[in-house]
PDB file of N, CA and C in Angstrom:
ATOM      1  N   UNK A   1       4.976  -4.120   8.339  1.00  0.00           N
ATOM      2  CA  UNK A   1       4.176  -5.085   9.040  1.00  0.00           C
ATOM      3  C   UNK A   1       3.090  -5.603   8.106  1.00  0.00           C
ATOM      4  N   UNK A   2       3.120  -7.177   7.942  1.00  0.00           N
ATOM      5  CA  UNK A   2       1.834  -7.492   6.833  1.00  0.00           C
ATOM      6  C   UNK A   2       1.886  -7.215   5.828  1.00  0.00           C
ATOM      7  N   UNK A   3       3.282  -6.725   5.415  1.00  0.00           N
ATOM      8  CA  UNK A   3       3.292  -6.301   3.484  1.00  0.00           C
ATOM      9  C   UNK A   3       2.793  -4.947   3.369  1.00  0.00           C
ATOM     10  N   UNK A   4       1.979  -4.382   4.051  1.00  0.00           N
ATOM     11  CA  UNK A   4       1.988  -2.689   4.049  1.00  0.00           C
ATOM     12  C   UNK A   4       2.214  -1.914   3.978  1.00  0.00           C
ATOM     13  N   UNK A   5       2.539  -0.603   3.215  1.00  0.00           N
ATOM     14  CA  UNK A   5       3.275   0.569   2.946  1.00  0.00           C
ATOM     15  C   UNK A   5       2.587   1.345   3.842  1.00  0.00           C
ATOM     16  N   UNK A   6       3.138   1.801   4.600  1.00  0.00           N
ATOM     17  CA  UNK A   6       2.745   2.957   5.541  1.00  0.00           C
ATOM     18  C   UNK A   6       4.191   4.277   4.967  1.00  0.00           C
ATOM     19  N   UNK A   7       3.677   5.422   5.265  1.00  0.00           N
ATOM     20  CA  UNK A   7       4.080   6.550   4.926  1.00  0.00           C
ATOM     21  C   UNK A   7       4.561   7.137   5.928  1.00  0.00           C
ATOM     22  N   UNK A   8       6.153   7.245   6.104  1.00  0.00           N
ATOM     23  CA  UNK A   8       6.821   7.523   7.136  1.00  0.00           C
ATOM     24  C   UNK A   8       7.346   9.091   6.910  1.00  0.00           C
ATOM     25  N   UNK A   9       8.045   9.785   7.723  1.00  0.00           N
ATOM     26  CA  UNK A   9       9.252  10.627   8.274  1.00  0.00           C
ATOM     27  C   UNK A   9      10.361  10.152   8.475  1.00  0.00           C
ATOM     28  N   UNK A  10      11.130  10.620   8.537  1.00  0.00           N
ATOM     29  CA  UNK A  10      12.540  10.968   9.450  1.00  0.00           C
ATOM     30  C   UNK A  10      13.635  11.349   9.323  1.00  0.00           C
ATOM     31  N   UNK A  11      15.056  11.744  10.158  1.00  0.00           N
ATOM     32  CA  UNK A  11      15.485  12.760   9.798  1.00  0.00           C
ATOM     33  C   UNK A  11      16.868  11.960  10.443  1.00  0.00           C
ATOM     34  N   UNK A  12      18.065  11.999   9.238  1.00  0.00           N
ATOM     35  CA  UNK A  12      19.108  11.479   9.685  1.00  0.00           C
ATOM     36  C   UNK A  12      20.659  12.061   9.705  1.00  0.00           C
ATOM     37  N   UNK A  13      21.477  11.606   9.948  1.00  0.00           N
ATOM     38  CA  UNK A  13      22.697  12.017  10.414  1.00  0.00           C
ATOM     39  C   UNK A  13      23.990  10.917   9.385  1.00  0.00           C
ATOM     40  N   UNK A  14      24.809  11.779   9.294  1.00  0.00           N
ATOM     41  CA  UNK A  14      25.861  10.538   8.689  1.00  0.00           C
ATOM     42  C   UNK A  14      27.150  11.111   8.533  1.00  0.00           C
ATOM     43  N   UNK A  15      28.042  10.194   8.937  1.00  0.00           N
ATOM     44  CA  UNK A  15      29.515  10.249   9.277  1.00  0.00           C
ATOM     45  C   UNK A  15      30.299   9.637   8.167  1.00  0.00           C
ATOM     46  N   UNK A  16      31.351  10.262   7.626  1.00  0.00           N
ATOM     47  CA  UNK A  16      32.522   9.419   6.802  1.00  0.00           C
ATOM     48  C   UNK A  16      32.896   8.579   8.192  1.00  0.00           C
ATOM     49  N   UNK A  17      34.195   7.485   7.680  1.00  0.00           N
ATOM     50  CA  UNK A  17      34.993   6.854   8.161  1.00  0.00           C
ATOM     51  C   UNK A  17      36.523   7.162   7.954  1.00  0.00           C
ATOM     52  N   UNK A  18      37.253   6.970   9.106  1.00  0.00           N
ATOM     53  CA  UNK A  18      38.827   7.385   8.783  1.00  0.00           C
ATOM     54  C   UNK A  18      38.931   6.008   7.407  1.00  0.00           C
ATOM     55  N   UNK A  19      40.076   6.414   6.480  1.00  0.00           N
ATOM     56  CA  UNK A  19      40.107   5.628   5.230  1.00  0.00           C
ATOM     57  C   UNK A  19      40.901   3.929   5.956  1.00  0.00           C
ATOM     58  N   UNK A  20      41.834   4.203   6.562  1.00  0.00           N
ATOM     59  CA  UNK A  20      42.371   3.296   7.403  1.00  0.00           C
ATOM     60  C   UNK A  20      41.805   2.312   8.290  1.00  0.00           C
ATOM     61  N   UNK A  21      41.539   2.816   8.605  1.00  0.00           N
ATOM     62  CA  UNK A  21      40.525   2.024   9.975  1.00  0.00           C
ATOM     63  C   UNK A  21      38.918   2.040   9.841  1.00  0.00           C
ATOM     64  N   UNK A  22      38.295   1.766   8.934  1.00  0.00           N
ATOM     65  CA  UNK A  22      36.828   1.643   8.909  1.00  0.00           C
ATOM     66  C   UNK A  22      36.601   0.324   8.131  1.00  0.00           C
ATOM     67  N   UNK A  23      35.027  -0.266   8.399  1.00  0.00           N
ATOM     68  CA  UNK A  23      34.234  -1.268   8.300  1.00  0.00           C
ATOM     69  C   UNK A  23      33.556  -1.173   6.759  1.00  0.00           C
ATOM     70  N   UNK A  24      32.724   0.334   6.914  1.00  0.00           N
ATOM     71  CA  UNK A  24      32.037   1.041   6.401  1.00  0.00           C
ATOM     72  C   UNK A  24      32.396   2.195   5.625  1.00  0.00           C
ATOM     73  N   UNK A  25      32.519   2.663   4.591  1.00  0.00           N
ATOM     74  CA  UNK A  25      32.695   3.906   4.270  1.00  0.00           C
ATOM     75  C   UNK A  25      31.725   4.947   5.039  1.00  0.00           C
ATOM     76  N   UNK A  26      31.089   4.915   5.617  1.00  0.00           N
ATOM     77  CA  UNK A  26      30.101   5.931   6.321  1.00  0.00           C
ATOM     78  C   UNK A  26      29.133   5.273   7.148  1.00  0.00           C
ATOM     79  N   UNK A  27      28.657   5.919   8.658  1.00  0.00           N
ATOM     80  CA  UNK A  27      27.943   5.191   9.255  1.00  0.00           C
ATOM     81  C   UNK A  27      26.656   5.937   9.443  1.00  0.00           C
ATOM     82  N   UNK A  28      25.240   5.803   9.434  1.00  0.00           N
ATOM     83  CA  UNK A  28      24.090   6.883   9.469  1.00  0.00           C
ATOM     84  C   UNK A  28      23.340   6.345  10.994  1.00  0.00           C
ATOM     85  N   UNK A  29      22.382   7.358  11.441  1.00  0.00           N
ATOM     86  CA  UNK A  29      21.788   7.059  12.482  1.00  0.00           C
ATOM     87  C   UNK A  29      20.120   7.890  12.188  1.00  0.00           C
ATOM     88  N   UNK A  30      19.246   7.182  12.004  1.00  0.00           N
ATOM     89  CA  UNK A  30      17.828   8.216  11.584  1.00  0.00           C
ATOM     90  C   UNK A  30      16.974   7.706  12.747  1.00  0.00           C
ATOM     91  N   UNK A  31      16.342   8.665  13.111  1.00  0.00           N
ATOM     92  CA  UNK A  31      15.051   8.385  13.984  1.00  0.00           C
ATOM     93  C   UNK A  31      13.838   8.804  12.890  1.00  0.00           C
ATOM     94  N   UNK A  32      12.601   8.124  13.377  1.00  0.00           N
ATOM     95  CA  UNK A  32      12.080   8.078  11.979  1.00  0.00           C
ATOM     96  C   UNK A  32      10.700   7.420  13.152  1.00  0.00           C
ATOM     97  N   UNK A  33       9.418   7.735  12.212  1.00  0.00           N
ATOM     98  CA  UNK A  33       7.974   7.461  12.524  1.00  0.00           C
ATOM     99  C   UNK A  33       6.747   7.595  11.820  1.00  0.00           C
ATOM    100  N   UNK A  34       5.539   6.617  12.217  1.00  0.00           N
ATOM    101  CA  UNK A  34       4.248   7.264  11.397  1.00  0.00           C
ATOM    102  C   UNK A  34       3.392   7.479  12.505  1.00  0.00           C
ATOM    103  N   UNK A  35       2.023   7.186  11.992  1.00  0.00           N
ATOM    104  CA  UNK A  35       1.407   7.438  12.685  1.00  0.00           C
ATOM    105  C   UNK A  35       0.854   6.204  13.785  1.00  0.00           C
ATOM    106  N   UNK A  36       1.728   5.433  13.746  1.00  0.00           N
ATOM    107  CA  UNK A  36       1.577   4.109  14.455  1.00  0.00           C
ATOM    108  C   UNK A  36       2.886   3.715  15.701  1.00  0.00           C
ATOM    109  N   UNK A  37       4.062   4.920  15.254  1.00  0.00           N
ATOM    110  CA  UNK A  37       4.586   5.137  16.506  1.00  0.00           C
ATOM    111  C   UNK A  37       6.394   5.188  15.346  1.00  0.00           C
ATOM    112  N   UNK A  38       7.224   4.967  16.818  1.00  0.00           N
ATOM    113  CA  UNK A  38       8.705   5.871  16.177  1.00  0.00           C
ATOM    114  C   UNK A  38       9.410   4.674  16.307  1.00  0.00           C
ATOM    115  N   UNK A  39      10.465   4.903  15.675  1.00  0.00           N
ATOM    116  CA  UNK A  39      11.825   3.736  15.628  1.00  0.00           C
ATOM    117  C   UNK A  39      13.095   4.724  15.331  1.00  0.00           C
ATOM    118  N   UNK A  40      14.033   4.442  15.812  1.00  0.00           N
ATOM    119  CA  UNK A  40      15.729   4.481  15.261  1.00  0.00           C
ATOM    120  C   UNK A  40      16.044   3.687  14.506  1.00  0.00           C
ATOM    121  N   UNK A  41      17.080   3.703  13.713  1.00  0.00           N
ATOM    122  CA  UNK A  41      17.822   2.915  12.410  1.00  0.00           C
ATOM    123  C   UNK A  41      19.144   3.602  12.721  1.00  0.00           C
ATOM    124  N   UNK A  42      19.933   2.454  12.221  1.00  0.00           N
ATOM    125  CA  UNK A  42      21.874   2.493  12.727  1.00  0.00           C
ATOM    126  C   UNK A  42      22.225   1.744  11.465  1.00  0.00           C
ATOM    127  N   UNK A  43      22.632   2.398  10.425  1.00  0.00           N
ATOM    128  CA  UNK A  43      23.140   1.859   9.219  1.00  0.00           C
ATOM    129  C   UNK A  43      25.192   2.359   9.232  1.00  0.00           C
ATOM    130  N   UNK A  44      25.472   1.068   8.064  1.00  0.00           N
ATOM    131  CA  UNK A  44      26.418   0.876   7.762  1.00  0.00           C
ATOM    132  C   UNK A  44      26.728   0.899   6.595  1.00  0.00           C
ATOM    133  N   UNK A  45      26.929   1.522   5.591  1.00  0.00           N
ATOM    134  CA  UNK A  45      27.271   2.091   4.254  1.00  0.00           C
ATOM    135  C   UNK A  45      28.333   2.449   3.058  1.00  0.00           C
ATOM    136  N   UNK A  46      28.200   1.830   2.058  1.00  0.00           N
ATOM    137  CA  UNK A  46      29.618   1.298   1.234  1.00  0.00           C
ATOM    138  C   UNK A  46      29.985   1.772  -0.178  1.00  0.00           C
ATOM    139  N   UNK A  47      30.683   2.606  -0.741  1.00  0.00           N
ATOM    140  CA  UNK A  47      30.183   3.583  -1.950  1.00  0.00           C
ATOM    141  C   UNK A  47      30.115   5.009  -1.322  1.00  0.00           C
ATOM    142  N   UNK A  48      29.667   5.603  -2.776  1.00  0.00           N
ATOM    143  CA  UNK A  48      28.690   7.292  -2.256  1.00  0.00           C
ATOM    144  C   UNK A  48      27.670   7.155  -2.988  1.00  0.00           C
ATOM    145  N   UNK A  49      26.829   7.860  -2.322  1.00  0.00           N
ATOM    146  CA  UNK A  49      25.630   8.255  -2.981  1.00  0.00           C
ATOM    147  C   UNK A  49      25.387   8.758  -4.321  1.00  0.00           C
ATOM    148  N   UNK A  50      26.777   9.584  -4.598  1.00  0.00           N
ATOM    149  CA  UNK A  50      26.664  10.246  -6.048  1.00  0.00           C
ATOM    150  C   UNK A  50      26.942   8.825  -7.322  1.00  0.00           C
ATOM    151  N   UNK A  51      27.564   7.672  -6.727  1.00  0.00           N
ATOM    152  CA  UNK A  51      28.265   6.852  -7.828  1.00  0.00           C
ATOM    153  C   UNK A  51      27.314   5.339  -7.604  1.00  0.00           C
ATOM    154  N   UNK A  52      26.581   5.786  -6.298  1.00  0.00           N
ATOM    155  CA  UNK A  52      26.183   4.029  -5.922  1.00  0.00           C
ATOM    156  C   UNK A  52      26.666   3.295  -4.707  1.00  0.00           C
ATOM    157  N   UNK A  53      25.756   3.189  -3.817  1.00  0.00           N
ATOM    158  CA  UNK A  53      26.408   2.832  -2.705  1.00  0.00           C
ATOM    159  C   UNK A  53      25.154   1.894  -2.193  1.00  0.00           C
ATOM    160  N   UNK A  54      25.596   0.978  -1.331  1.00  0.00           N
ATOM    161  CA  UNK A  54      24.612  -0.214  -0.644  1.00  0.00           C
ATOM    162  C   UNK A  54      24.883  -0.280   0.898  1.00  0.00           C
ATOM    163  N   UNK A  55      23.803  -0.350   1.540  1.00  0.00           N
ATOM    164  CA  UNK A  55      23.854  -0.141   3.232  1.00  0.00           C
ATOM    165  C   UNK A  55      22.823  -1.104   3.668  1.00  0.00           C
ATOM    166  N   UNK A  56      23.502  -1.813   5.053  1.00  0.00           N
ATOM    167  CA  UNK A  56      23.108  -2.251   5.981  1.00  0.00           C
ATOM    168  C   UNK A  56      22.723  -1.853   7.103  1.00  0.00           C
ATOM    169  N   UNK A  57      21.592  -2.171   8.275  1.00  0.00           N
ATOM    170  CA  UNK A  57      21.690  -1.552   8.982  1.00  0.00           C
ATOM    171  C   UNK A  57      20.316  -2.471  10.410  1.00  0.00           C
ATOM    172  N   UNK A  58      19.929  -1.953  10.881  1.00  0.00           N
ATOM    173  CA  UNK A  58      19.095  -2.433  12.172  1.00  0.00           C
ATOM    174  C   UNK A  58      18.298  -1.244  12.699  1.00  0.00           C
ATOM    175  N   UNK A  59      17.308  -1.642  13.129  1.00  0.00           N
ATOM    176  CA  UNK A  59      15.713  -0.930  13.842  1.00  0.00           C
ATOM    177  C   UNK A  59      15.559  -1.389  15.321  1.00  0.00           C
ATOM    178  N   UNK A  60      15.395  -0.691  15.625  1.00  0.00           N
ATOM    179  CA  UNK A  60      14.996  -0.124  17.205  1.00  0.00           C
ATOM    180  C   UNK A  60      13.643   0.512  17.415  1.00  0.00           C
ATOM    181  N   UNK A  61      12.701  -0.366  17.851  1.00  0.00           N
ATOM    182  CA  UNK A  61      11.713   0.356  17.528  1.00  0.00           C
ATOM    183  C   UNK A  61      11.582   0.917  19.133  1.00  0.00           C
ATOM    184  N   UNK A  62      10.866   2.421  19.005  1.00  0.00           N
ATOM    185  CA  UNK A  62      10.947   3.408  20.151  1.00  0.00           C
ATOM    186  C   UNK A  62       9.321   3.594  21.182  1.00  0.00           C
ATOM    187  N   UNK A  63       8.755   3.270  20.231  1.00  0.00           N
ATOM    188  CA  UNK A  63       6.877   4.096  21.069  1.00  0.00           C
ATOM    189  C   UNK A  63       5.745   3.020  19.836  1.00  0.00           C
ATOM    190  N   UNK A  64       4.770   3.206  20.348  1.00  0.00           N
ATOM    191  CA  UNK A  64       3.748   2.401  18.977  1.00  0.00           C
ATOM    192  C   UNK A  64       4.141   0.785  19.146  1.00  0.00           C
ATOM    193  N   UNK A  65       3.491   0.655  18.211  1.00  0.00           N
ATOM    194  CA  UNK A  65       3.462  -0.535  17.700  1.00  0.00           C
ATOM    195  C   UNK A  65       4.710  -1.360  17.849  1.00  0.00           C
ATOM    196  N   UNK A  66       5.657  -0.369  17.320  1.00  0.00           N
ATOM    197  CA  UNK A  66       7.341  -0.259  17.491  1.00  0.00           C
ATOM    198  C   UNK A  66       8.254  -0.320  19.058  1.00  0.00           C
ATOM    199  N   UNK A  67       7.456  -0.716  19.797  1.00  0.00           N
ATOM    200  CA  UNK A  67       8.077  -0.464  21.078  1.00  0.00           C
ATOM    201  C   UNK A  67       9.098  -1.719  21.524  1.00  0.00           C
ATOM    202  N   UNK A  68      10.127  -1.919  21.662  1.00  0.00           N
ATOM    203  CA  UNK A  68      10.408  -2.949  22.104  1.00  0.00           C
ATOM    204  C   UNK A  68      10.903  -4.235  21.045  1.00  0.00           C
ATOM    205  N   UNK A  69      10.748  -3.417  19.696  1.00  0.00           N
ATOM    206  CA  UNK A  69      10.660  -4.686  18.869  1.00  0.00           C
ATOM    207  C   UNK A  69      12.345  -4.243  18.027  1.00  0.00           C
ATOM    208  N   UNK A  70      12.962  -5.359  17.330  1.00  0.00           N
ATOM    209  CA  UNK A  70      14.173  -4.794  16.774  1.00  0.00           C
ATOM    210  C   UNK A  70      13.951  -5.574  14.809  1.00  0.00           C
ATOM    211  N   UNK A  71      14.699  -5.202  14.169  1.00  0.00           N
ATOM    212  CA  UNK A  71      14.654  -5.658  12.658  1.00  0.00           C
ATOM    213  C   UNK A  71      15.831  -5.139  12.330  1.00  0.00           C
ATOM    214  N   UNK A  72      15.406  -5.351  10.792  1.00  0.00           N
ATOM    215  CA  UNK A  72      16.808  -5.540  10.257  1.00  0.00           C
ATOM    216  C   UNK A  72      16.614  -4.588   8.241  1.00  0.00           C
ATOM    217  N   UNK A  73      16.887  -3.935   7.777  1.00  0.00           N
ATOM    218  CA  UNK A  73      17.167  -3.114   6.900  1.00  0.00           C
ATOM    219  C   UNK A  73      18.197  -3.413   6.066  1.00  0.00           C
ATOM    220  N   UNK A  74      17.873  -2.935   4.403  1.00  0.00           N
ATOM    221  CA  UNK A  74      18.924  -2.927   3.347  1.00  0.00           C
ATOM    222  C   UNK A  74      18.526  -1.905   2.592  1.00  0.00           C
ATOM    223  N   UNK A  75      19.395  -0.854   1.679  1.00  0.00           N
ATOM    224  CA  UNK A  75      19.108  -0.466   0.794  1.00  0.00           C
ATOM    225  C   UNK A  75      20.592  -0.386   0.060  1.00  0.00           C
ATOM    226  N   UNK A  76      19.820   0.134  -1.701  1.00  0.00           N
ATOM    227  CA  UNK A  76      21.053   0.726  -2.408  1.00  0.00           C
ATOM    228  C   UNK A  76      20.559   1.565  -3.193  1.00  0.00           C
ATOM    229  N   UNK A  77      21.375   1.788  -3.952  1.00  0.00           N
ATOM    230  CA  UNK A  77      20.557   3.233  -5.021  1.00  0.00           C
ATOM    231  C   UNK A  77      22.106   3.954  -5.286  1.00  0.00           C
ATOM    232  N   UNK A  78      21.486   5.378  -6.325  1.00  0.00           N
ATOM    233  CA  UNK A  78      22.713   5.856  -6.556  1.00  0.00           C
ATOM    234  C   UNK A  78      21.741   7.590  -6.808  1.00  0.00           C
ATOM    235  N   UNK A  79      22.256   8.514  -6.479  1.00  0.00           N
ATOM    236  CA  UNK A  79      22.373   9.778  -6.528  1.00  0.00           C
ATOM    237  C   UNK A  79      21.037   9.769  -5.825  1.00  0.00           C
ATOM    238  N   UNK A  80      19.733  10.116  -6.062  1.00  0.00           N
ATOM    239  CA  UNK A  80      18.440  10.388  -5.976  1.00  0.00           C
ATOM    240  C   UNK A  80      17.291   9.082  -5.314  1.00  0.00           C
ATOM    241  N   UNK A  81      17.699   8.147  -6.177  1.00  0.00           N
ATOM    242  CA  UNK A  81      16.913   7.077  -6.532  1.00  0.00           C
ATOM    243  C   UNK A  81      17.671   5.566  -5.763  1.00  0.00           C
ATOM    244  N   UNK A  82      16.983   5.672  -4.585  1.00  0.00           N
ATOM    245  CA  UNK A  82      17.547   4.913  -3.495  1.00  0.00           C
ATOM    246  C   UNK A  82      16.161   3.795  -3.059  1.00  0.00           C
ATOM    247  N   UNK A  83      16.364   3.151  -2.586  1.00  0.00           N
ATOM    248  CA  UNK A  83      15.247   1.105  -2.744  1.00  0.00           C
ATOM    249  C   UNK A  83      15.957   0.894  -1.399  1.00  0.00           C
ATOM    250  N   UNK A  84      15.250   0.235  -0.788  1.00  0.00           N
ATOM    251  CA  UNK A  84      15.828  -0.811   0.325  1.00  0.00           C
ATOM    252  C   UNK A  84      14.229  -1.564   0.791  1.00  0.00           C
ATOM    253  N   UNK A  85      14.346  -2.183   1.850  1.00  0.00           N
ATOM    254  CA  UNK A  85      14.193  -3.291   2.298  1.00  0.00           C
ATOM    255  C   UNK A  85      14.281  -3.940   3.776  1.00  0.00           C
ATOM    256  N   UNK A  86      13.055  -3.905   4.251  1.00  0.00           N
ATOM    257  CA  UNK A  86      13.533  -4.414   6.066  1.00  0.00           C
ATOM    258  C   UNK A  86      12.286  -5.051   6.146  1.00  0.00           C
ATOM    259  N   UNK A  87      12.148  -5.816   7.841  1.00  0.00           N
ATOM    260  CA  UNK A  87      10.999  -6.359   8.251  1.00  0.00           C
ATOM    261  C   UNK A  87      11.826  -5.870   9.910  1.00  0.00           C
ATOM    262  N   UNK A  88      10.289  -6.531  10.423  1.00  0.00           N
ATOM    263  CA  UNK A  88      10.387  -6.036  12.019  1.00  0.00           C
ATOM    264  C   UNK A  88      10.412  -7.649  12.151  1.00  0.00           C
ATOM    265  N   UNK A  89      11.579  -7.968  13.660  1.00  0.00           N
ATOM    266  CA  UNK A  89      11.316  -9.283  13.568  1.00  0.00           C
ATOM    267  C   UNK A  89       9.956  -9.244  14.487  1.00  0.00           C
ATOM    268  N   UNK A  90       9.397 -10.697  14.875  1.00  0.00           N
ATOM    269  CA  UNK A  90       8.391 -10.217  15.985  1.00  0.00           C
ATOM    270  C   UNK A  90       8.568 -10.136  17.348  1.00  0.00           C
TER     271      UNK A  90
END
């Protein structure tokens, strides 16, 4: 919000895809918060982590500031050293 780094948490989950039938090589789900309130994230993910992989995904914001509001997320990276990228719409 406003170009601001705020210092978050959160704690996520993540699924392969059957090789056949998927969108995504892997799909993640994190709930996540500061001290200004909580959101969910539902990513979609392409690669592995060990070689390089890039994900899409969407925000749900839950309590705070975040209540009611939805956005939109990117990252990529490879082993450790992972970057992304979102805004809240308003």
């Amino acid at each position: 919000m406003e170009g601001k780094k705020i210092a978050s948490t959160f704690t996520c989950i993540a699924m392969s895809q059957p090789e056949k039938s998927k969108i995504f090589d892997s799909h993640m789900i994190c709930n996540g918060g500061d001290a200004t309130g909580t959101w969910t994230s539902v990513w979609g993910c392409n690669g592995q982590q060990a070689t390089g992989m890039g994900c899409w995904g969407g925000l749900f914001g839950q309590t705070g500031v975040y209540a009611n509001r939805r956005g939109v997320l990117s990252g990529s990276g490879k082993g450790t050293m992972q970057m992304g990228t979102g805004h809240w719409d308003k």
